[in-house]
Protein backbone atom coordinates (compact mmCIF):
# COMPACT_ATOMS: atom_id res chain seq x y z
CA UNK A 1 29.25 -68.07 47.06
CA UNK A 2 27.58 -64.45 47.18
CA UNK A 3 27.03 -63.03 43.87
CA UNK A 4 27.19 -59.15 44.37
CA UNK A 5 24.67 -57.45 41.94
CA UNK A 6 25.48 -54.46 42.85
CA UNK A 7 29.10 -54.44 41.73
CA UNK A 8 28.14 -55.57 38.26
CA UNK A 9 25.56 -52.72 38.03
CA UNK A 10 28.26 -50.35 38.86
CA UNK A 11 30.58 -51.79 36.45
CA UNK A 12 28.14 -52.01 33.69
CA UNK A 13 26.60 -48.58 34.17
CA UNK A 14 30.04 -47.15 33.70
CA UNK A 15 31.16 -49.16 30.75
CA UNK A 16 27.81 -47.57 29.16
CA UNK A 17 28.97 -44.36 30.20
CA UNK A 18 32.01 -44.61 28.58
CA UNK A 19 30.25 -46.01 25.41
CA UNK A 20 28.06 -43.01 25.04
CA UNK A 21 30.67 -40.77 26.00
CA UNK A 22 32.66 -42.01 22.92
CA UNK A 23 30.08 -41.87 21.10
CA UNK A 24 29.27 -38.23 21.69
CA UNK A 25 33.05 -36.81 21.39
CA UNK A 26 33.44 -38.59 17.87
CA UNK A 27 30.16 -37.01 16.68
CA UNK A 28 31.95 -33.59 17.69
CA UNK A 29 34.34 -33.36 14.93
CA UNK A 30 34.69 -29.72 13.47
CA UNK A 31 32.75 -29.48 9.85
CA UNK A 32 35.22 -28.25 7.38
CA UNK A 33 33.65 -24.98 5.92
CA UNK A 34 32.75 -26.04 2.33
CA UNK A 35 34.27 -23.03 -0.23
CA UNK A 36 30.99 -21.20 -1.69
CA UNK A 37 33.58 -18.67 -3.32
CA UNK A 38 35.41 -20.81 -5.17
CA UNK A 39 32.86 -21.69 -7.96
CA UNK A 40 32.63 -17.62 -8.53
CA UNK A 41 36.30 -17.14 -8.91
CA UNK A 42 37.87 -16.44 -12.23
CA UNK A 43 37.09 -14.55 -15.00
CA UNK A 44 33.44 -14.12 -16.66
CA UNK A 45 32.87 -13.26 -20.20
CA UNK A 46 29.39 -12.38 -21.36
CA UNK A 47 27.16 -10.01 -22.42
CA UNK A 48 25.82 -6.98 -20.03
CA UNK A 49 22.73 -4.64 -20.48
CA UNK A 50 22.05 -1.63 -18.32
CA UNK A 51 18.99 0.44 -18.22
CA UNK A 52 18.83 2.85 -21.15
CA UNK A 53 21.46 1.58 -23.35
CA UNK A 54 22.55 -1.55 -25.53
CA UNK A 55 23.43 -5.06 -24.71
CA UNK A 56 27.70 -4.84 -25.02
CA UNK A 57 30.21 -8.16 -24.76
CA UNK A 58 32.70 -7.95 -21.49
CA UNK A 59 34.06 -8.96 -19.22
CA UNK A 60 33.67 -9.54 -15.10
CA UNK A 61 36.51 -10.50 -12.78
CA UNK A 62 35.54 -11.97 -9.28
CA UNK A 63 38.19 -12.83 -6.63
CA UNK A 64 37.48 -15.55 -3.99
CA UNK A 65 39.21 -14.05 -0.95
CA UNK A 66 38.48 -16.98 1.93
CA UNK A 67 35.57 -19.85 1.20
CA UNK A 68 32.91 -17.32 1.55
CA UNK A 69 33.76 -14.15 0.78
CA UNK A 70 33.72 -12.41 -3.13
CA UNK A 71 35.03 -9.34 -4.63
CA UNK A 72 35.03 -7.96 -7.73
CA UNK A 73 36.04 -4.13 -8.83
CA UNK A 74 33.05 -1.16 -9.52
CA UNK A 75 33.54 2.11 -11.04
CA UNK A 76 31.79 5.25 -9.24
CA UNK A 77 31.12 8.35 -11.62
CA UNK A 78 31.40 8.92 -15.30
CA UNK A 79 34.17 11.18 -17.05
CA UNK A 80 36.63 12.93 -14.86
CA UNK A 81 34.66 11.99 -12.04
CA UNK A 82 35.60 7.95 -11.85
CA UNK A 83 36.56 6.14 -9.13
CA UNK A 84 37.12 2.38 -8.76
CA UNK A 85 35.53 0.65 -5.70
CA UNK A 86 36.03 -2.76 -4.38
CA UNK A 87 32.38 -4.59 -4.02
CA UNK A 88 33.01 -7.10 -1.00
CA UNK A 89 29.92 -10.16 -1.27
CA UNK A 90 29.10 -13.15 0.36
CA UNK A 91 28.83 -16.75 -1.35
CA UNK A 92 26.43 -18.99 -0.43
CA UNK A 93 25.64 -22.30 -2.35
CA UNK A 94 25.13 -20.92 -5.79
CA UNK A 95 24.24 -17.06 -5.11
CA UNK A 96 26.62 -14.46 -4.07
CA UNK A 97 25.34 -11.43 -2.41
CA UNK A 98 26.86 -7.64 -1.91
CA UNK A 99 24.75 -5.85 0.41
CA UNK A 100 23.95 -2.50 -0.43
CA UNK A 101 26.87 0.37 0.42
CA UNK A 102 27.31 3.76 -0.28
CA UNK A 103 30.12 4.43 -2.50
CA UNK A 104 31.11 8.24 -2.97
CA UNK A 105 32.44 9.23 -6.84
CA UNK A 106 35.81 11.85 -7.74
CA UNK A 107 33.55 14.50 -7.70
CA UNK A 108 31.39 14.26 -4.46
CA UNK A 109 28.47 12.96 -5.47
CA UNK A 110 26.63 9.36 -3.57
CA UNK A 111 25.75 6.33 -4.87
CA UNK A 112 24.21 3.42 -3.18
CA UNK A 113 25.23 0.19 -4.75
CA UNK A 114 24.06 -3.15 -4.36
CA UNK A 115 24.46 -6.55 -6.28
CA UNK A 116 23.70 -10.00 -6.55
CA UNK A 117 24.66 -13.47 -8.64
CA UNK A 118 23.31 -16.34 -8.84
CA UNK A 119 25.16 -19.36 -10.88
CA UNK A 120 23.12 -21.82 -12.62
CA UNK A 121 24.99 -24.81 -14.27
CA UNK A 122 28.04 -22.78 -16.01
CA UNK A 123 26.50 -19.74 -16.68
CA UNK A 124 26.90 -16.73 -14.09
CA UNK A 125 24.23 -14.02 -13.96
CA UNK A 126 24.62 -10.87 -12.23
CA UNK A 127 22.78 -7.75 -11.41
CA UNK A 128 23.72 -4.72 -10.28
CA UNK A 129 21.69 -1.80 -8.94
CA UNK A 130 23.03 1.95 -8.36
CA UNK A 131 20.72 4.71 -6.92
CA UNK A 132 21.61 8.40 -5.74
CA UNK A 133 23.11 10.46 -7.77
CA UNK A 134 22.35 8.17 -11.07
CA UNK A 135 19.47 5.45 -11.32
CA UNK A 136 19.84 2.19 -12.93
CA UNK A 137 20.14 -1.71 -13.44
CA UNK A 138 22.77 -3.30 -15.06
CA UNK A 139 22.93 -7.34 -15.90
CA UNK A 140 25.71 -9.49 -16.91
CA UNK A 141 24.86 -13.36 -18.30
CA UNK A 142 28.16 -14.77 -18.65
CA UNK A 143 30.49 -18.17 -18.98
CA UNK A 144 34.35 -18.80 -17.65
């Protein structure tokens, strides 16, 4: 009786194959995007100081649109001049960032906006910087 080697190498060479084949296609499962928004959705009450003028309680509103992506509403202008703008941001682990855009007021006149938050146990802080036609810094420390 011949013993052929060389048909049990084949054999076990693809049974390997197989096994690491497997192996790789169950490792390629699609990661479910985890929902950074989420935790910023809702309603914020707190306190907010700007440059140049007194700490005031209110309120900030941010909308979770997909697992990523934040809104929450601006107003451009002062007096007759308002206009509201939608800030769009993007959430990532416990910071939420809207990159800086121009935003145009009622009357004509530019602003460049920007804005971050950052979320640290329950307590949301956000900033919020406007240059062009006015200058300043506003932050808001609030709770849900």
């Amino acid at each position: 009786m011949t013993i052929n080697y060389r048909n049990y190498a084949c054999q076990f060479v693809a049974m390997l194959s197989l096994t690491v084949l497997s192996a790789g296609f169950a490792g390629c499962t699609k990661e479910k995007d985890e929902n950074h928004a989420a935790k910023f959705n809702g309603t914020w009450s707190g306190t907010a100081s700007c440059s140049g003028s007194s700490p005031s309680s209110g309120q900030l509103v941010f909308t979770a649109t997909d697992n990523k992506t934040v809104t929450t509403n601006y107003s451009a202008g002062t007096g007759s001049c308002v206009q509201g703008k939608v800030l769009t941001g993007t959430a990532n682990g416990n910071n939420v960032t809207f990159n800086t855009i121009t935003v145009t007021d009622g009357c004509g006149l530019s602003y460049s906006v920007s804005a971050t938050g950052t979320l640290v146990g329950s307590t949301l802080t956000f900033t919020l910087s406007v240059n062009g036609a006015a200058n300043g810094t506003c932050t808001f420390s609030g709770t849900k």
